[in-house]
PDB file of N, CA and C in Angstrom:
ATOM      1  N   UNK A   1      47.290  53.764  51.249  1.00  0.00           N
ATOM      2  CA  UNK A   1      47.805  52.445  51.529  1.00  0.00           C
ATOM      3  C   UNK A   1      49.319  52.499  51.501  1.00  0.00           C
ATOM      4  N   UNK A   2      49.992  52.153  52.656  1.00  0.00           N
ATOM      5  CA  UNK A   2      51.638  52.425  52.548  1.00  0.00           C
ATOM      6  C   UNK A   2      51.826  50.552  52.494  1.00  0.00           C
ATOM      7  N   UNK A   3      53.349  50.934  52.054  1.00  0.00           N
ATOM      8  CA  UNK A   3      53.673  49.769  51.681  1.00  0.00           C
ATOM      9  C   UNK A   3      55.211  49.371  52.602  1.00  0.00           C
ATOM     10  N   UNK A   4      55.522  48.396  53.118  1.00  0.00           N
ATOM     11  CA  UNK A   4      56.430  47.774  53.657  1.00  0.00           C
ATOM     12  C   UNK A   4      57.886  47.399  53.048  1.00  0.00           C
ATOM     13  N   UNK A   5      58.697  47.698  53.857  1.00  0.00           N
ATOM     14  CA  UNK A   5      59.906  47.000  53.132  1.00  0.00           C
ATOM     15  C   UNK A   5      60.273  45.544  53.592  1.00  0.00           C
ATOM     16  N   UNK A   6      59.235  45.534  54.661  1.00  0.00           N
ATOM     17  CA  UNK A   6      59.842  44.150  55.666  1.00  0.00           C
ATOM     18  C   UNK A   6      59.463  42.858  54.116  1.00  0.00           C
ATOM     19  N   UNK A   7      60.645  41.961  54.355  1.00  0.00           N
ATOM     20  CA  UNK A   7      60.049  41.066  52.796  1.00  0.00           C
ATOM     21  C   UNK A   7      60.139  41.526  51.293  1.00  0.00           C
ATOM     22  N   UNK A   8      60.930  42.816  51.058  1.00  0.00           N
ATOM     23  CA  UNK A   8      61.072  43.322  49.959  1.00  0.00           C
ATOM     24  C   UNK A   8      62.554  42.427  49.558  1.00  0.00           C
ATOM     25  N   UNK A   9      62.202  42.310  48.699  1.00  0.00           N
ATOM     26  CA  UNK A   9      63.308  41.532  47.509  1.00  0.00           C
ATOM     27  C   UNK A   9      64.796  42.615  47.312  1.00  0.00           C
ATOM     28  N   UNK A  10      65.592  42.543  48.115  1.00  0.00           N
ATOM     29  CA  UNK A  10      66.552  43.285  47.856  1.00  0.00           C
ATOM     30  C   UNK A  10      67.245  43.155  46.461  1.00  0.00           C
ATOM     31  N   UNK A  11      67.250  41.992  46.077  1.00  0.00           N
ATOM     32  CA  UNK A  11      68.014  41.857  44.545  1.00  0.00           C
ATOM     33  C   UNK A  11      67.601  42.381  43.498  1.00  0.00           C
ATOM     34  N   UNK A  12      65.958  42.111  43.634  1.00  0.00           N
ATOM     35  CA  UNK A  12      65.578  43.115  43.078  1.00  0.00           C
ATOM     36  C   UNK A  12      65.351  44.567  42.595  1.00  0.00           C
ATOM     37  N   UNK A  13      65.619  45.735  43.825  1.00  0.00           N
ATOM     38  CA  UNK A  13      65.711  46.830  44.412  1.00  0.00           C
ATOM     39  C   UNK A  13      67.147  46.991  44.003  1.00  0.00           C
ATOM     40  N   UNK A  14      68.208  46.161  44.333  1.00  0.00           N
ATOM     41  CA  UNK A  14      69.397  46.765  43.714  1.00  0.00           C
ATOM     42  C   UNK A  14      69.912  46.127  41.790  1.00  0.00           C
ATOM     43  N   UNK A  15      68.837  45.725  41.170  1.00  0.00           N
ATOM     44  CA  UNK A  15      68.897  45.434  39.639  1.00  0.00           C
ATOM     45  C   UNK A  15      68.054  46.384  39.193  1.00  0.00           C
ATOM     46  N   UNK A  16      67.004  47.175  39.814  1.00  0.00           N
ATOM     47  CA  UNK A  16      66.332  48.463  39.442  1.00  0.00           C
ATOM     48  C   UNK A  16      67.286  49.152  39.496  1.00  0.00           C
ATOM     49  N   UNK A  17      68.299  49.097  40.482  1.00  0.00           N
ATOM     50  CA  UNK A  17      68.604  50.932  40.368  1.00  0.00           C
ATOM     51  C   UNK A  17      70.213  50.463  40.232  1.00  0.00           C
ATOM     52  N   UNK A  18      70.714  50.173  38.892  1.00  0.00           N
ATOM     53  CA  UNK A  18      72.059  49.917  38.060  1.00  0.00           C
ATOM     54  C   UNK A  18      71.636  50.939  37.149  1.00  0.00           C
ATOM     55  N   UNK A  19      73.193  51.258  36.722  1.00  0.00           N
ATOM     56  CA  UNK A  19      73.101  52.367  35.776  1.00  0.00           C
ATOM     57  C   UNK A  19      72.388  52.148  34.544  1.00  0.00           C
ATOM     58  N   UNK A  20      72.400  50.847  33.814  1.00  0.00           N
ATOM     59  CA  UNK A  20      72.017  50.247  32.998  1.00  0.00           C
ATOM     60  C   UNK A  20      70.405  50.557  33.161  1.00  0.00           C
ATOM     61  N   UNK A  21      69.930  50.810  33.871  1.00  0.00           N
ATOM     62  CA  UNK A  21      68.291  50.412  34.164  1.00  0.00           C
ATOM     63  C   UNK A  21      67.745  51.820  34.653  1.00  0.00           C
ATOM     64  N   UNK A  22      68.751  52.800  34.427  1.00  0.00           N
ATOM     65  CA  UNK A  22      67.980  54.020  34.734  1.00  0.00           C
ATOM     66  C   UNK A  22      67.177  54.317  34.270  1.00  0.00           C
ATOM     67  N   UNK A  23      67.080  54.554  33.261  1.00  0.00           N
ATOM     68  CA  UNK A  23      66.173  54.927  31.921  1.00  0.00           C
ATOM     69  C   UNK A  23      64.871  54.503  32.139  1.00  0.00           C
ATOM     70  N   UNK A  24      64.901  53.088  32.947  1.00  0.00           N
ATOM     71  CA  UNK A  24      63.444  52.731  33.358  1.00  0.00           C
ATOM     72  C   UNK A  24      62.572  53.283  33.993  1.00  0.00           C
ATOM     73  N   UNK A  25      63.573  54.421  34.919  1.00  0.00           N
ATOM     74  CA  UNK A  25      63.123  54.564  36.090  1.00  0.00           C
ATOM     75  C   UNK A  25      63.058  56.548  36.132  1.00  0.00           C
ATOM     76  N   UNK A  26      63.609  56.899  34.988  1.00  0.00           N
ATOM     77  CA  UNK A  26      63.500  58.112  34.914  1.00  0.00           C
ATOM     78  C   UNK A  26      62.081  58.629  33.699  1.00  0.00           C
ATOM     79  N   UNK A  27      61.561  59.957  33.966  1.00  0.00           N
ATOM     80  CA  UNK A  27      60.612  59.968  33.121  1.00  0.00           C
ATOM     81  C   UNK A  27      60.721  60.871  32.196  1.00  0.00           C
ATOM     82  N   UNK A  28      62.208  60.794  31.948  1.00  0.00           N
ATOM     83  CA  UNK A  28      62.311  61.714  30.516  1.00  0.00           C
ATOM     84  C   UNK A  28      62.348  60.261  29.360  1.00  0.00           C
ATOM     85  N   UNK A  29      61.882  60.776  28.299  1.00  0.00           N
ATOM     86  CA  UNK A  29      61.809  59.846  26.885  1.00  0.00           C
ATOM     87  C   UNK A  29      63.258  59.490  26.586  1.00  0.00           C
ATOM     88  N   UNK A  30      63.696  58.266  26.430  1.00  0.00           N
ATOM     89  CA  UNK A  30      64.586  58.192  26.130  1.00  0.00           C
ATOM     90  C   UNK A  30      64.369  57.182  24.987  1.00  0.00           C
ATOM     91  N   UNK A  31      65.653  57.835  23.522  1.00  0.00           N
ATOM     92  CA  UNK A  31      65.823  57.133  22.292  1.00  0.00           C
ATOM     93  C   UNK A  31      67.426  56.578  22.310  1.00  0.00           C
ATOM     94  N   UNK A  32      67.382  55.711  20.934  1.00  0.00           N
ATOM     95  CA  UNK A  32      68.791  55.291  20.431  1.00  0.00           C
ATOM     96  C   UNK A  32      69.126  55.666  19.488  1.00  0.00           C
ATOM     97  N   UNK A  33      70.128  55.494  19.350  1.00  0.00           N
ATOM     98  CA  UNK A  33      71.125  56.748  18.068  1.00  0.00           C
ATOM     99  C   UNK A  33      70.242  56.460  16.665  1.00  0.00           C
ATOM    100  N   UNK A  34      69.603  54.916  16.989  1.00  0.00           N
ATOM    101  CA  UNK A  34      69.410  54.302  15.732  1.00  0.00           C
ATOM    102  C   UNK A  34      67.898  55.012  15.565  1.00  0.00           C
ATOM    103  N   UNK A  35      67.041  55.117  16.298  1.00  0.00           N
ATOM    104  CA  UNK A  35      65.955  55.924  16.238  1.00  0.00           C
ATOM    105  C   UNK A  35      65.899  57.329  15.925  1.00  0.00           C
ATOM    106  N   UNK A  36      67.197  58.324  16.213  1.00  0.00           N
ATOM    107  CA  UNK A  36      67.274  59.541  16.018  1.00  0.00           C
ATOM    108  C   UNK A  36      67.255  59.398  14.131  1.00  0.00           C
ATOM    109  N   UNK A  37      68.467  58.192  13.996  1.00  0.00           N
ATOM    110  CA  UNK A  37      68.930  58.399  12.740  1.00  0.00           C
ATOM    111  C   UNK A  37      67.825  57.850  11.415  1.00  0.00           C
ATOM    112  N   UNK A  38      66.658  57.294  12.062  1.00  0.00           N
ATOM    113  CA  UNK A  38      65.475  56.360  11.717  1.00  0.00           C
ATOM    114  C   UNK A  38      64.692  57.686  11.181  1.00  0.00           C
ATOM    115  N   UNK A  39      64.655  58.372  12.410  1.00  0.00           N
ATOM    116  CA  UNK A  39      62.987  59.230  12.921  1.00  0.00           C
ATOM    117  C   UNK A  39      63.345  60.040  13.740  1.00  0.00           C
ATOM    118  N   UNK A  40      64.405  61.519  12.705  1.00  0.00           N
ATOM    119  CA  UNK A  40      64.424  62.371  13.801  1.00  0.00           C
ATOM    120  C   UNK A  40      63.518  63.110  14.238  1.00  0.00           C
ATOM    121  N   UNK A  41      62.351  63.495  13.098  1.00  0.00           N
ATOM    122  CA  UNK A  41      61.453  63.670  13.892  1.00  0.00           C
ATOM    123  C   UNK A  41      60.138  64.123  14.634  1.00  0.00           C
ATOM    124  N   UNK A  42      60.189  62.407  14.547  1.00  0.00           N
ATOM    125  CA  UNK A  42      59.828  62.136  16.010  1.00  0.00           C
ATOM    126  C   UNK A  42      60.163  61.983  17.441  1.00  0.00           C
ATOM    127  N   UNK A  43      61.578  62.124  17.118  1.00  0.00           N
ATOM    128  CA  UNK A  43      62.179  62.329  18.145  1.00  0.00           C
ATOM    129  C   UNK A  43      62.516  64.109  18.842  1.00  0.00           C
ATOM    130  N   UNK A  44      62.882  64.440  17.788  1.00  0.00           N
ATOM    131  CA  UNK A  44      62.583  66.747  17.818  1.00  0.00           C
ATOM    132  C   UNK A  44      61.127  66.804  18.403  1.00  0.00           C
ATOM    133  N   UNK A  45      60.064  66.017  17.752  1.00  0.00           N
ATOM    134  CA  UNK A  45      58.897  65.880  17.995  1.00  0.00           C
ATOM    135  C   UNK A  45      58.576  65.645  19.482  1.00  0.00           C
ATOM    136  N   UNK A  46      59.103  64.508  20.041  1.00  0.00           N
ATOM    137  CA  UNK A  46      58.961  64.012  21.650  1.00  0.00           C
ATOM    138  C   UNK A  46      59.592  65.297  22.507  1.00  0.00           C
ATOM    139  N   UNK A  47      60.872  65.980  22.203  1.00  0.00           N
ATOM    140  CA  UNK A  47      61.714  67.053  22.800  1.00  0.00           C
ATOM    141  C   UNK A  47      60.585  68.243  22.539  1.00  0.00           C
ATOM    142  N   UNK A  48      60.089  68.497  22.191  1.00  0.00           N
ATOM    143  CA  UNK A  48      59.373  69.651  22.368  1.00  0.00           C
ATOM    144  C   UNK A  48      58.251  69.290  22.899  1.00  0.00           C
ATOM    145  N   UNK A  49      57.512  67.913  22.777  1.00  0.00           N
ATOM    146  CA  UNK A  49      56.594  67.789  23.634  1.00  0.00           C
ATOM    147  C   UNK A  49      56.801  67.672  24.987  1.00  0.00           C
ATOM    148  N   UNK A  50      57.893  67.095  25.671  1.00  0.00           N
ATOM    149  CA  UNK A  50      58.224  66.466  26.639  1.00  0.00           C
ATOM    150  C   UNK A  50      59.427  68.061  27.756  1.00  0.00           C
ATOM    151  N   UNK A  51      59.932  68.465  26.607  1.00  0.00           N
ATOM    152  CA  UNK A  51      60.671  69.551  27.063  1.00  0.00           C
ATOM    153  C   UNK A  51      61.854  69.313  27.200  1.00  0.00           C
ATOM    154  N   UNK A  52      62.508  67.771  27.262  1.00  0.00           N
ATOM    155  CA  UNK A  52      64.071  67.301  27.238  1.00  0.00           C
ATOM    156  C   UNK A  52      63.711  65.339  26.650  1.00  0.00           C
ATOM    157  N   UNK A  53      64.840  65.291  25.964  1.00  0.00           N
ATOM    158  CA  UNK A  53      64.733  63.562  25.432  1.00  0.00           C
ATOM    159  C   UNK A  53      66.332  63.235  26.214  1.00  0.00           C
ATOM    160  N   UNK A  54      66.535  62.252  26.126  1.00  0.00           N
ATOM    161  CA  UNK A  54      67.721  61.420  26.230  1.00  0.00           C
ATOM    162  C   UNK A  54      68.047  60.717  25.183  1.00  0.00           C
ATOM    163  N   UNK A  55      69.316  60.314  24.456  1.00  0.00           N
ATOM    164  CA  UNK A  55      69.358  59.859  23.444  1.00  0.00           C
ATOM    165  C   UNK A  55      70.688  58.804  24.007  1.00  0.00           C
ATOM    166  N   UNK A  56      70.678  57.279  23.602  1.00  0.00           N
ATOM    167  CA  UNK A  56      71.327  56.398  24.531  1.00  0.00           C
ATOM    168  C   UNK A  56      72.342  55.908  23.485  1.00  0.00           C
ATOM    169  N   UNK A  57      73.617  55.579  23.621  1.00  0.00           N
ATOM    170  CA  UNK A  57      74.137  54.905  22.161  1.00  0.00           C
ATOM    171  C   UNK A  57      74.275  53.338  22.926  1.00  0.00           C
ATOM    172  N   UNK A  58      74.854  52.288  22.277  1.00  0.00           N
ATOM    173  CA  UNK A  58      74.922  51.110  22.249  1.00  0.00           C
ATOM    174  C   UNK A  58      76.136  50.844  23.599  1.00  0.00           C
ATOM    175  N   UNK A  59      77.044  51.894  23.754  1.00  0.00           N
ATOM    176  CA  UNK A  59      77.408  51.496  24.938  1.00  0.00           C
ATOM    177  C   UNK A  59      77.452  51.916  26.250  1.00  0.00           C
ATOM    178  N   UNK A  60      76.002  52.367  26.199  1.00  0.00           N
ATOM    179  CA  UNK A  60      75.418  53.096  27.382  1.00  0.00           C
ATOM    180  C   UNK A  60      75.514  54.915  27.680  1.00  0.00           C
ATOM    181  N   UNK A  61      76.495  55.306  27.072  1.00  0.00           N
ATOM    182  CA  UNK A  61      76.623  56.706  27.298  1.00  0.00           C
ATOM    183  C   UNK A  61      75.381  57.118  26.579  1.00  0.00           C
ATOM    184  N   UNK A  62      74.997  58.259  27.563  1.00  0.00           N
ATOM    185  CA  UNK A  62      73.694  59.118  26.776  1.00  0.00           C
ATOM    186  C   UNK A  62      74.077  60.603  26.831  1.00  0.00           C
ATOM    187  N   UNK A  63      72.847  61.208  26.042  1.00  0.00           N
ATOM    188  CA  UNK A  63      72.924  62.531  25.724  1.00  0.00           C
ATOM    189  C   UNK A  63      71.829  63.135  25.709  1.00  0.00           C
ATOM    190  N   UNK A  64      71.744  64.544  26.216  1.00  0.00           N
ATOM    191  CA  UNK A  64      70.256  65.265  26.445  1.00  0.00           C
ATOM    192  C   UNK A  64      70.112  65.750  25.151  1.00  0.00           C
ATOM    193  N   UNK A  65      69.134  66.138  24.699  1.00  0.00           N
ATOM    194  CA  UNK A  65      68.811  66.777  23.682  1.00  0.00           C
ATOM    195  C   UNK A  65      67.718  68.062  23.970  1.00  0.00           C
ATOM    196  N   UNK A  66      67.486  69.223  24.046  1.00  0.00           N
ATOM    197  CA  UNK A  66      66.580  70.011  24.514  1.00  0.00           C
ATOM    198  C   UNK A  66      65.821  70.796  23.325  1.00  0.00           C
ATOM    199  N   UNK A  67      65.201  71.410  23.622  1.00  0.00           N
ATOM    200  CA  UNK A  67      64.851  72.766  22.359  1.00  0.00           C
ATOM    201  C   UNK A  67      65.645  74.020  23.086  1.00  0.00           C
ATOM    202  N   UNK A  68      65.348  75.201  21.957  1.00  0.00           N
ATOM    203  CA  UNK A  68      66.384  76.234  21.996  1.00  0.00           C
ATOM    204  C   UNK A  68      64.868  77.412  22.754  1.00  0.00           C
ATOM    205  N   UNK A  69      65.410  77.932  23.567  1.00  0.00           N
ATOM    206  CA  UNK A  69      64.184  78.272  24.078  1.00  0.00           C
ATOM    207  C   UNK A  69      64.401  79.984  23.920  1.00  0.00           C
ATOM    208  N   UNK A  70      64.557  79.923  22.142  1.00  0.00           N
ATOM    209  CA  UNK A  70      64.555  81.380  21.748  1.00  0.00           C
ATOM    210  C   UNK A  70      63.243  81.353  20.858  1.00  0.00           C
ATOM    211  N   UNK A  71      62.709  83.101  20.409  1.00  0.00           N
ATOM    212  CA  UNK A  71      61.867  83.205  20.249  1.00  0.00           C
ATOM    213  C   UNK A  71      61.499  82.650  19.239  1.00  0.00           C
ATOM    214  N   UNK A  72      60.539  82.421  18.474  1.00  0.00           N
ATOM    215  CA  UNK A  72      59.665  81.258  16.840  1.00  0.00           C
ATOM    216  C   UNK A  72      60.147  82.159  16.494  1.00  0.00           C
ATOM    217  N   UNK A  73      59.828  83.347  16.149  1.00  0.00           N
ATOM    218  CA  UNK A  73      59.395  83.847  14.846  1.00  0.00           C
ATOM    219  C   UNK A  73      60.276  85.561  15.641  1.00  0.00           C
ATOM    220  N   UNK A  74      60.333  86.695  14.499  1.00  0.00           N
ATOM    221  CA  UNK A  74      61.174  87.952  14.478  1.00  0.00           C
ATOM    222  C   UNK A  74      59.773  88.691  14.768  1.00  0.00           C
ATOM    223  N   UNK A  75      60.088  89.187  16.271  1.00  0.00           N
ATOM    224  CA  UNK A  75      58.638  90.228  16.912  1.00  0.00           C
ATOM    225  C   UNK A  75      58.670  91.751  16.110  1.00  0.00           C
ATOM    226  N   UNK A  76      60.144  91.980  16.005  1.00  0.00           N
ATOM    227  CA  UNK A  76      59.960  93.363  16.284  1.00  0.00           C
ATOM    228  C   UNK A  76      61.637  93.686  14.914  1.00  0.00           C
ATOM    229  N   UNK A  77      61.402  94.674  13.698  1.00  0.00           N
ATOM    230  CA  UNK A  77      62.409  94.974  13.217  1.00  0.00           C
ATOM    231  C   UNK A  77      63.373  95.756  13.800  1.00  0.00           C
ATOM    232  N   UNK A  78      64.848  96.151  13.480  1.00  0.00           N
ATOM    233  CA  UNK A  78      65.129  97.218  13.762  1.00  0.00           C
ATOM    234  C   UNK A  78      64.552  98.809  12.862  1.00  0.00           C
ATOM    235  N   UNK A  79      64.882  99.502  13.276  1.00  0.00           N
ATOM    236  CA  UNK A  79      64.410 101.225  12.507  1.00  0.00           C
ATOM    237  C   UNK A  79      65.342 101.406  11.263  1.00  0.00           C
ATOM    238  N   UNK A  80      64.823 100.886  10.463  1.00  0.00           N
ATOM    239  CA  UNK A  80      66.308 101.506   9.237  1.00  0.00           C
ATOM    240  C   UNK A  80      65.838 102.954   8.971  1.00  0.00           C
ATOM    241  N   UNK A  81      64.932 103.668   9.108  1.00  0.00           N
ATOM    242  CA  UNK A  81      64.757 105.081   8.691  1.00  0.00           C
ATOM    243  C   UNK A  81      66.140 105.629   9.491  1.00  0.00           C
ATOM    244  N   UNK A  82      66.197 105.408  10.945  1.00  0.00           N
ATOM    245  CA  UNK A  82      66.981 105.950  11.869  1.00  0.00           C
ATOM    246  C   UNK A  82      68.442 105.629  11.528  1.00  0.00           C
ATOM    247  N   UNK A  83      68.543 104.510  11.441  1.00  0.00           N
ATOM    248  CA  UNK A  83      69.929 104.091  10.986  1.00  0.00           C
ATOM    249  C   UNK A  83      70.709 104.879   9.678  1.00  0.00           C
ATOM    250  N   UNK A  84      69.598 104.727   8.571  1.00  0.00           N
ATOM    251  CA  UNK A  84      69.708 105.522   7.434  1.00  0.00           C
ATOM    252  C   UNK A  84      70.290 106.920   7.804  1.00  0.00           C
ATOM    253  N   UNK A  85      69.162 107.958   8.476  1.00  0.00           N
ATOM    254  CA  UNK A  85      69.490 109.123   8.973  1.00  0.00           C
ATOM    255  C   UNK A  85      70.814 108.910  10.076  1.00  0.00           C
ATOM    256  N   UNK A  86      71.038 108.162  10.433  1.00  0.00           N
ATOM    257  CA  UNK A  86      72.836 108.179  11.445  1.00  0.00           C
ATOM    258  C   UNK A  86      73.889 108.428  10.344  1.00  0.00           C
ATOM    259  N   UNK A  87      73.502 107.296   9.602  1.00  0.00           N
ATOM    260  CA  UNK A  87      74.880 107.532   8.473  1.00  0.00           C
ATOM    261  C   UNK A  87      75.037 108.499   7.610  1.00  0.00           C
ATOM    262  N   UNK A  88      74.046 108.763   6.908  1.00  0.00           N
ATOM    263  CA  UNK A  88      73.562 109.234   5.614  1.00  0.00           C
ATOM    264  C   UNK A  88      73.066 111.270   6.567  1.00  0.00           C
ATOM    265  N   UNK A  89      73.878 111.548   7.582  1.00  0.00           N
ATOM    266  CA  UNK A  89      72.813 112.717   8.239  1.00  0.00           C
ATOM    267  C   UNK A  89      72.737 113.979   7.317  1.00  0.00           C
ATOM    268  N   UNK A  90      73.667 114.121   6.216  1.00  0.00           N
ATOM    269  CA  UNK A  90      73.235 115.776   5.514  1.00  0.00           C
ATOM    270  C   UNK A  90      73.816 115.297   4.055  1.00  0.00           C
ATOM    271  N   UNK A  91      73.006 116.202   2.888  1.00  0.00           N
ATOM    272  CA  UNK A  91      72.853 115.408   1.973  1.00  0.00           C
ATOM    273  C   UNK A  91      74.594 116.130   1.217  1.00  0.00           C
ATOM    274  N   UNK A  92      75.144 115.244   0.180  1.00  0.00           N
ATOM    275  CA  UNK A  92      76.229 115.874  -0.105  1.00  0.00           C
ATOM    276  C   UNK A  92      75.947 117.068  -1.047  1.00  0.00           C
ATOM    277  N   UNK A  93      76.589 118.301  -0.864  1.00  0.00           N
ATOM    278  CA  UNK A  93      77.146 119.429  -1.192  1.00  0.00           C
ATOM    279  C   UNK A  93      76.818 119.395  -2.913  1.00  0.00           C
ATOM    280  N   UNK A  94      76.115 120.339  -3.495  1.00  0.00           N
ATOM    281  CA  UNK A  94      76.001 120.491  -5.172  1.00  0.00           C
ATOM    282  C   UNK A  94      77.752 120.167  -5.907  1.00  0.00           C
ATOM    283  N   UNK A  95      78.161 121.359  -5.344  1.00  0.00           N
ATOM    284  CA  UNK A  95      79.495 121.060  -5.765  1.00  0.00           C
ATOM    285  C   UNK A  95      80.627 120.411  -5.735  1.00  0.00           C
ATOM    286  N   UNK A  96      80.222 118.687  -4.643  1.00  0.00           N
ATOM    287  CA  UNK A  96      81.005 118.294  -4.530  1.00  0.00           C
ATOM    288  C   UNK A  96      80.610 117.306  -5.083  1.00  0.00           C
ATOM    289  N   UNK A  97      79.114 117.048  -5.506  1.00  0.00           N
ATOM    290  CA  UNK A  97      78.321 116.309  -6.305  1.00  0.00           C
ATOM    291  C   UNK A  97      78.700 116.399  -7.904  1.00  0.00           C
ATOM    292  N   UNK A  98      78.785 117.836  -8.235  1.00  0.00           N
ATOM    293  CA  UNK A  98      79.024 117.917  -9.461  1.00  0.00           C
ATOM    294  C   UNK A  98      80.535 117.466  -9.551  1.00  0.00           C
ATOM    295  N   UNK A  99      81.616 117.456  -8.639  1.00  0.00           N
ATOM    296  CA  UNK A  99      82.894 117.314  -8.863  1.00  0.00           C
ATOM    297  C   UNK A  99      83.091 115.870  -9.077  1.00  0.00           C
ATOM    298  N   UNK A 100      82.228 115.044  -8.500  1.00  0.00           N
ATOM    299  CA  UNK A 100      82.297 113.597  -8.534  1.00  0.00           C
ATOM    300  C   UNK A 100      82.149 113.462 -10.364  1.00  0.00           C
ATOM    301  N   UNK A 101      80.816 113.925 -10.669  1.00  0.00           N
ATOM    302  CA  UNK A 101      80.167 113.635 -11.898  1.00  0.00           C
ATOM    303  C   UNK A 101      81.517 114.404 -12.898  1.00  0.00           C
ATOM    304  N   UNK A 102      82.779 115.139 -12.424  1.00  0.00           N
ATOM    305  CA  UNK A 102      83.506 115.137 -13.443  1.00  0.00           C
ATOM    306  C   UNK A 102      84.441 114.176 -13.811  1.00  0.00           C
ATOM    307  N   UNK A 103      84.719 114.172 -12.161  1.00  0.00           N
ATOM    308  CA  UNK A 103      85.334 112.627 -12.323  1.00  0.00           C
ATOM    309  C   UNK A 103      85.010 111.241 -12.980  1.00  0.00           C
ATOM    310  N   UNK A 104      83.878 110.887 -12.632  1.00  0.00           N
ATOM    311  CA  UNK A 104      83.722 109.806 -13.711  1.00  0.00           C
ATOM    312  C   UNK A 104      83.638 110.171 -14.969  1.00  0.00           C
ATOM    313  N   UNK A 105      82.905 111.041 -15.759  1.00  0.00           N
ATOM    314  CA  UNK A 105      83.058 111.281 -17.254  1.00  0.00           C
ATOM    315  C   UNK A 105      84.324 111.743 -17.230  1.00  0.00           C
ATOM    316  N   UNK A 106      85.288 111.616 -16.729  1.00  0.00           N
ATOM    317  CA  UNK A 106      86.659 111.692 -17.188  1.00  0.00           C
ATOM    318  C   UNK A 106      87.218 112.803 -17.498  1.00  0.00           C
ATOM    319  N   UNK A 107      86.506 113.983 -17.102  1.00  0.00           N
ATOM    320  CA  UNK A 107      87.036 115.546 -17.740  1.00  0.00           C
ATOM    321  C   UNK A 107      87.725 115.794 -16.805  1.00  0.00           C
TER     322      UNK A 107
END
């Protein structure tokens, strides 16, 4: 079923689409500062369901809010055996071992 413009309410059509009235008309979730600061969240809550929120303050400026689309959780460690063996590669010398141990007891 298509629909006509012949007879469409222009005043109407241009009070939908003011900046003020976007929000109506867009289908991301949009909150107010006072709701973030209420119920954040449920609002973190809507952004991860939804995938982006809008957040509106009192004199119209808004702000996206998204999730961080890095991984949950740590997959994979690094190798400390390997690292260990980079630094640490040959063990120190008897006698330079024992020279330390004179040094601290002070002889």
């Amino acid at each position: 079923m298509g629909y006509s413009l012949v007879g469409w309410p222009w005043a109407l059509f241009r009070r939908l689409t003011l900046a003020a009235d976007a929000d109506k008309l867009s289908a991301m979730k949009t909150f107010t500062v006072r709701e973030l600061d209420r119920e954040p969240a449920a609002v973190l809550d809507a952004c991860d369901r939804e995938g982006v929120v809008r957040i509106r303050r009192r004199n119209g400026r808004t702000y996206t809010v998204r999730p961080d689309a890095g991984p949950d959780r740590i997959t994979e460690l690094p190798d400390f055996r390997a690292r260990t063996a980079k630094v640490f590669a040959a063990p120190i010398p008897a006698a330079q071992s024992r020279w330390v141990d004179k040094l601290l007891a002070g002889e």
